[in-house]
N, C-alpha and C. Protein backbone atom coordinates (compact mmCIF):
# COMPACT_ATOMS: atom_id res chain seq x y z
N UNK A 1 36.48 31.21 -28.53
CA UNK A 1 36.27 30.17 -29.52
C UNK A 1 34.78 29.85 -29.62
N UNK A 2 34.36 29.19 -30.74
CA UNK A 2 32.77 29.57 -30.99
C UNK A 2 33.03 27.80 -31.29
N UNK A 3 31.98 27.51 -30.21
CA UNK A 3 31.74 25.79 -30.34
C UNK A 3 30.52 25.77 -31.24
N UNK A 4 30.59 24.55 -32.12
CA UNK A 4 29.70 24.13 -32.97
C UNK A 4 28.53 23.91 -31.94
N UNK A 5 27.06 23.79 -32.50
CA UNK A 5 25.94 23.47 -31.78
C UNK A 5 26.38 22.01 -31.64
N UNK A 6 26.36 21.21 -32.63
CA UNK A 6 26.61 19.72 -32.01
C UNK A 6 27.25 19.08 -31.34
N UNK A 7 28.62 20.30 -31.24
CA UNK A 7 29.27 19.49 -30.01
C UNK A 7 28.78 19.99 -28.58
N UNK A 8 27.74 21.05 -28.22
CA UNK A 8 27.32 21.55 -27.23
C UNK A 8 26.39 20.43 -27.21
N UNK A 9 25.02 20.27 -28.17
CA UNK A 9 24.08 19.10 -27.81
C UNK A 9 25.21 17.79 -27.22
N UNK A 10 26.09 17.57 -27.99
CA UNK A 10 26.55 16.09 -27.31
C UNK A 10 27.71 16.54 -25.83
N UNK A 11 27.91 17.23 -25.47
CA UNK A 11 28.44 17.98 -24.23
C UNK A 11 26.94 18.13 -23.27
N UNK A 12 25.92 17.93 -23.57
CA UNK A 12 24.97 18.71 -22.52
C UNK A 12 24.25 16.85 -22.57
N UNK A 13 24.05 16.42 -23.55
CA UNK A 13 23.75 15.25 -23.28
C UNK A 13 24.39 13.92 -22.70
N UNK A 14 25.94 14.18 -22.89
CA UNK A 14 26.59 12.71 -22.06
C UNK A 14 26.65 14.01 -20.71
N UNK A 15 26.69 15.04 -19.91
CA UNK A 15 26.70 15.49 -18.91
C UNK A 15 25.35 14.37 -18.32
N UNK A 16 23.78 14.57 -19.15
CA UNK A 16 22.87 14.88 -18.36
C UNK A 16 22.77 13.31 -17.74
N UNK A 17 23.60 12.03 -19.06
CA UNK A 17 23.49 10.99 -19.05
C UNK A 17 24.51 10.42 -18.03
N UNK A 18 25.46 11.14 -17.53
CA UNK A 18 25.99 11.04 -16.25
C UNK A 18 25.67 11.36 -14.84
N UNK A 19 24.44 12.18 -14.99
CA UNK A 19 24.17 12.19 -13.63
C UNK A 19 22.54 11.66 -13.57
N UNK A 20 21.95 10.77 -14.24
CA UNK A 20 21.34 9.66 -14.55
C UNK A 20 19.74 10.40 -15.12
N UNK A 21 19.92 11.26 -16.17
CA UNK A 21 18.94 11.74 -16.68
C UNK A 21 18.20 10.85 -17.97
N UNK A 22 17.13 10.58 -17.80
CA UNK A 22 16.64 10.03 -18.77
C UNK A 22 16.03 11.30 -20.04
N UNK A 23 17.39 11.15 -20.88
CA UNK A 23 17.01 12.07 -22.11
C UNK A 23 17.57 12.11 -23.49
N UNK A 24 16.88 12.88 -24.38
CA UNK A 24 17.35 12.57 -25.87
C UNK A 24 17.16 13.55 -26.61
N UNK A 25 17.57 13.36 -28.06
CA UNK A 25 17.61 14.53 -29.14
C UNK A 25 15.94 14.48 -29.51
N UNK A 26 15.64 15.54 -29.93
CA UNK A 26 13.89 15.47 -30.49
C UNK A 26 13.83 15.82 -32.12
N UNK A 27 13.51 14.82 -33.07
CA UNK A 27 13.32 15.31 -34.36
C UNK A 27 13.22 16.34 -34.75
N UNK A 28 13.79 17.14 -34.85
CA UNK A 28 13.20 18.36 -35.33
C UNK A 28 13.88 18.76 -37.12
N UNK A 29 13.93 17.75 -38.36
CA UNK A 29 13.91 18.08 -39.26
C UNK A 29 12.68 17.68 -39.52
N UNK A 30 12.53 18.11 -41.35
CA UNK A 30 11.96 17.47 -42.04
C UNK A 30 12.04 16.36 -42.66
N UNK A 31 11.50 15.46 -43.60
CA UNK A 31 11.34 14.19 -44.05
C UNK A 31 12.19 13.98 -45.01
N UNK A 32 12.50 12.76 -45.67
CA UNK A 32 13.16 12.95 -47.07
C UNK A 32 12.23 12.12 -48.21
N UNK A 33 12.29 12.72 -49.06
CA UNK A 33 11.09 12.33 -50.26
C UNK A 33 11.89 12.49 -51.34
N UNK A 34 12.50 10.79 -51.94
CA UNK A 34 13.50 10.49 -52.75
C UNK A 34 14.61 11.22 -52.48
N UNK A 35 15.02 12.40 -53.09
CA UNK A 35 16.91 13.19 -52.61
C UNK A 35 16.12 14.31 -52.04
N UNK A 36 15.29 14.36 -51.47
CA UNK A 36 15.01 16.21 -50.83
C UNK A 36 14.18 15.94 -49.73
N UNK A 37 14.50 16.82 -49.11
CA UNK A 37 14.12 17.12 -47.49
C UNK A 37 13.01 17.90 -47.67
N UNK A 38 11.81 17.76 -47.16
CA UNK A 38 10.41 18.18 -47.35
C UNK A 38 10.22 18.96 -45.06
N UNK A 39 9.37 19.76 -45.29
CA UNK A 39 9.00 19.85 -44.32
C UNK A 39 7.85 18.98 -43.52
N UNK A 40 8.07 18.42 -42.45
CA UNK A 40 7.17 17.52 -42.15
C UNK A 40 5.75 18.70 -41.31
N UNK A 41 4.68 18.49 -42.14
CA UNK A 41 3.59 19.19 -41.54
C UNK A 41 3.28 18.30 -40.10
N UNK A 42 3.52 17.45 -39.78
CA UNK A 42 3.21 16.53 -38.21
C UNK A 42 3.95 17.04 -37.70
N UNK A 43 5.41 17.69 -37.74
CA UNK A 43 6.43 17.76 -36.73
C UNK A 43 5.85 19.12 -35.47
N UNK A 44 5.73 19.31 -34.58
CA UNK A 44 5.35 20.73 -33.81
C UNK A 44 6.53 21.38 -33.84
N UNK A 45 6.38 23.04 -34.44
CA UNK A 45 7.35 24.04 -34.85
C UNK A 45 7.66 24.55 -33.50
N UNK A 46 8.97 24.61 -33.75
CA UNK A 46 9.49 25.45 -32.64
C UNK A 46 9.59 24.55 -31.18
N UNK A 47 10.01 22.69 -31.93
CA UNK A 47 10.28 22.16 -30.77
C UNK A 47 11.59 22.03 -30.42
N UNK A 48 11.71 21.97 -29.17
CA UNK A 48 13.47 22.17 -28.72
C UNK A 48 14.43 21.05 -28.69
N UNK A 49 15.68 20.91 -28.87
CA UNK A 49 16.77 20.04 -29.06
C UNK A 49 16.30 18.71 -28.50
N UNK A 50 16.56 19.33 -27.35
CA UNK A 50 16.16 18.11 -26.53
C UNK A 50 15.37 17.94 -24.92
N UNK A 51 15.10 16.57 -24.33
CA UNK A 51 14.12 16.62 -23.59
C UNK A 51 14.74 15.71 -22.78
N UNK A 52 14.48 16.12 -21.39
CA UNK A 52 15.15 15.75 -19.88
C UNK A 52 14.16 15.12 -19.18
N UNK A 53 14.14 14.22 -18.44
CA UNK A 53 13.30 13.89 -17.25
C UNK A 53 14.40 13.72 -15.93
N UNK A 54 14.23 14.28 -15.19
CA UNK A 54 15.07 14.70 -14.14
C UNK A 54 14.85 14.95 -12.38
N UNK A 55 14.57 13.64 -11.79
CA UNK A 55 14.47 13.81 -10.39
C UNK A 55 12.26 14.15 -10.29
N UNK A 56 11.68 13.64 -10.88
CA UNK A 56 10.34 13.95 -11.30
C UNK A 56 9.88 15.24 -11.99
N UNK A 57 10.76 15.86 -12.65
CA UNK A 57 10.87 16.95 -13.64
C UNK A 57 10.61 16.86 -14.76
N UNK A 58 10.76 17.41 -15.60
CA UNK A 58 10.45 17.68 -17.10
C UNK A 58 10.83 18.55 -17.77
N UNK A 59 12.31 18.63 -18.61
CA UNK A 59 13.00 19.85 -18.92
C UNK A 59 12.94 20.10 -20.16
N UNK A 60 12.24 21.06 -21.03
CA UNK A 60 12.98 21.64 -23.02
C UNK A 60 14.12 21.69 -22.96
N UNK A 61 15.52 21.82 -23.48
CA UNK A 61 16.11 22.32 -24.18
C UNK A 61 16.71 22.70 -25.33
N UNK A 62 16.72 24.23 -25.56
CA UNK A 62 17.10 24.23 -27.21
C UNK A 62 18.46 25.12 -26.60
N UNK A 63 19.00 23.92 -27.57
CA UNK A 63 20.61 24.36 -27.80
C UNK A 63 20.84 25.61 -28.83
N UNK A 64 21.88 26.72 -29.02
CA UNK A 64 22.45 27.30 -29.58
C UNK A 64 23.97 27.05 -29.37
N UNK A 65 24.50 27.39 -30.65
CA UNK A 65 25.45 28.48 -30.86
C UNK A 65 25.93 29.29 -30.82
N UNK A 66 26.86 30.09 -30.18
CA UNK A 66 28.07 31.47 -31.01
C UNK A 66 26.48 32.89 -30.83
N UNK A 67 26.24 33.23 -32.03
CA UNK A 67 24.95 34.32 -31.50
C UNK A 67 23.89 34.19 -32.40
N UNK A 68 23.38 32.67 -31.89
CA UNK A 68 22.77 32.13 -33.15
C UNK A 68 21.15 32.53 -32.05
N UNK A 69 20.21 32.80 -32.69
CA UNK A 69 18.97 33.48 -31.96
C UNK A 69 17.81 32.16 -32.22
N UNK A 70 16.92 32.49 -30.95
CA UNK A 70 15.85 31.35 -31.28
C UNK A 70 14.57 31.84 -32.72
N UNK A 71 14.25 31.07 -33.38
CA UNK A 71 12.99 31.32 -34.15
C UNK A 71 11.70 32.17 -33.61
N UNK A 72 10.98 32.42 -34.15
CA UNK A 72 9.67 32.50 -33.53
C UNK A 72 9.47 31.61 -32.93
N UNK A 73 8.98 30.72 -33.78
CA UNK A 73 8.24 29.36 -33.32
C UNK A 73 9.02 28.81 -31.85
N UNK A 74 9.89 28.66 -31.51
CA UNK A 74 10.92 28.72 -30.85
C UNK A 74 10.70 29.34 -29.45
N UNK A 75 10.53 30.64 -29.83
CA UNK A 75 10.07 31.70 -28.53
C UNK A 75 8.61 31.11 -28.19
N UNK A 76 7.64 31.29 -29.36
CA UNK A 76 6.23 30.57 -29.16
C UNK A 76 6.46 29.60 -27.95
N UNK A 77 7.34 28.43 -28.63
CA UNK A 77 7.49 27.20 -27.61
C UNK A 77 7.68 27.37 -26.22
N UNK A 78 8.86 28.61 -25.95
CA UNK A 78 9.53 28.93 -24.27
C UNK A 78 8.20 29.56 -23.65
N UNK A 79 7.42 30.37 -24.63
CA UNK A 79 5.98 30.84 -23.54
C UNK A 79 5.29 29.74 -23.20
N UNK A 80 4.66 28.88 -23.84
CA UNK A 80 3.81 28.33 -24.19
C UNK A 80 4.24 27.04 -22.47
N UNK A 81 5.61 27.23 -22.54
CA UNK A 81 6.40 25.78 -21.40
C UNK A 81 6.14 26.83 -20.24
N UNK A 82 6.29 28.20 -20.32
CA UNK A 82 6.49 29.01 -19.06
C UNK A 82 5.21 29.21 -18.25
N UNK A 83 4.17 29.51 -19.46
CA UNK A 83 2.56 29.77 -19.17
C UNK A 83 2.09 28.73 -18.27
N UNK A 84 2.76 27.30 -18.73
CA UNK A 84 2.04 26.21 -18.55
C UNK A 84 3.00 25.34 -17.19
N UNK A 85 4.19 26.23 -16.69
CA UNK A 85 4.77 25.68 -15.70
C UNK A 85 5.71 24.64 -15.87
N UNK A 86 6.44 24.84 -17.28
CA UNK A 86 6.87 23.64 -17.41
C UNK A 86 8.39 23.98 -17.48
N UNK A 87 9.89 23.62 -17.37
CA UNK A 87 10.75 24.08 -17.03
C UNK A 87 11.81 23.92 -18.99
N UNK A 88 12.08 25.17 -19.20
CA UNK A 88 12.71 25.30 -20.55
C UNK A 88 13.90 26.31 -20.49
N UNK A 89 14.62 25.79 -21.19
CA UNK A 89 16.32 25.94 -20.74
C UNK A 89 16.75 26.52 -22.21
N UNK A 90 17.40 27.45 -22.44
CA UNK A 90 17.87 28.24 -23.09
C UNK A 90 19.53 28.26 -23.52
N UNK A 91 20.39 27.00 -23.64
CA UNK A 91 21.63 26.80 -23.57
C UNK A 91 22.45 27.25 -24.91
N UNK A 92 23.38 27.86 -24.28
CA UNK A 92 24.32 28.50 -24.97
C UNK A 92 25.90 27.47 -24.79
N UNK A 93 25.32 26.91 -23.42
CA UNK A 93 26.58 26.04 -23.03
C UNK A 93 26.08 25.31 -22.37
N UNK A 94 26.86 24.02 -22.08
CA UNK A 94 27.02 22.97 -20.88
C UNK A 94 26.74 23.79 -19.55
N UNK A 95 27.08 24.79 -19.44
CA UNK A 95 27.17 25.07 -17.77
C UNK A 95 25.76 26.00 -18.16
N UNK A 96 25.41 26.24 -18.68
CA UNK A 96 23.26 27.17 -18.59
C UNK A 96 22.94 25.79 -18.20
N UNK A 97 23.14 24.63 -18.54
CA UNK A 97 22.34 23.55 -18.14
C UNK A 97 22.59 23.01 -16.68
N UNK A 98 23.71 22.94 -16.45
CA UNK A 98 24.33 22.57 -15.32
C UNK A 98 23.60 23.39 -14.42
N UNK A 99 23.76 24.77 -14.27
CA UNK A 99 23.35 25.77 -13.08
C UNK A 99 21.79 25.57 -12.92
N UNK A 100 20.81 24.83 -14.09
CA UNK A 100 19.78 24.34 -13.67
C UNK A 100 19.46 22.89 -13.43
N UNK A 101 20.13 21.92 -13.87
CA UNK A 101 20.01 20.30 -13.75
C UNK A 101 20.71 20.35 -12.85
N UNK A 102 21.12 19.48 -11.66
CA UNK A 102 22.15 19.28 -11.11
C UNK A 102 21.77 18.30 -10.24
């Protein structure tokens, strides 16, 4: 069965909010300008779902879907956290997060 992304974001977020993670969804649309959605040039491309603070940690995660692939910008982002030592999570499910939060 192929779970929607949003019910994985809200599966990975009341998990993280149960074992007392301070974390949340990260904007990542664009704006709305009267009936249409504009791209916001402020937003940073290729930022991930969401963001963990965890036991003095600091976690990305970008959620997927089924065989839904990251962007460029996206990949840009996972080097850019890896180069720099910073810990970024790649979830396909509740349990990719689990086997690293815990």
């Amino acid at each position: 069965m192929n779970i929607p992304e949003k019910i994985i974001v809200r599966q990975i977020l009341g998990y993280l909010r149960a074992i007392d993670c301070y974390c949340g969804k990260v904007k990542t649309v664009g704006i709305k300008r009267g009936k249409v959605f504009c791209f916001d040039p402020f937003l940073m491309r290729g930022m991930p779902d969401l963001i963990c603070f965890f036991r003095g940690s600091l976690y990305f995660i970008e959620v997927k879907a089924g065989k839904n692939k990251q962007s460029p910008e996206q990949k840009t982002f996972q080097e850019n956290c890896i180069s720099s030592s910073v810990n970024y999570i790649l979830a396909y499910s509740l349990e990719d997060v689990m086997k690293i939060i815990h």
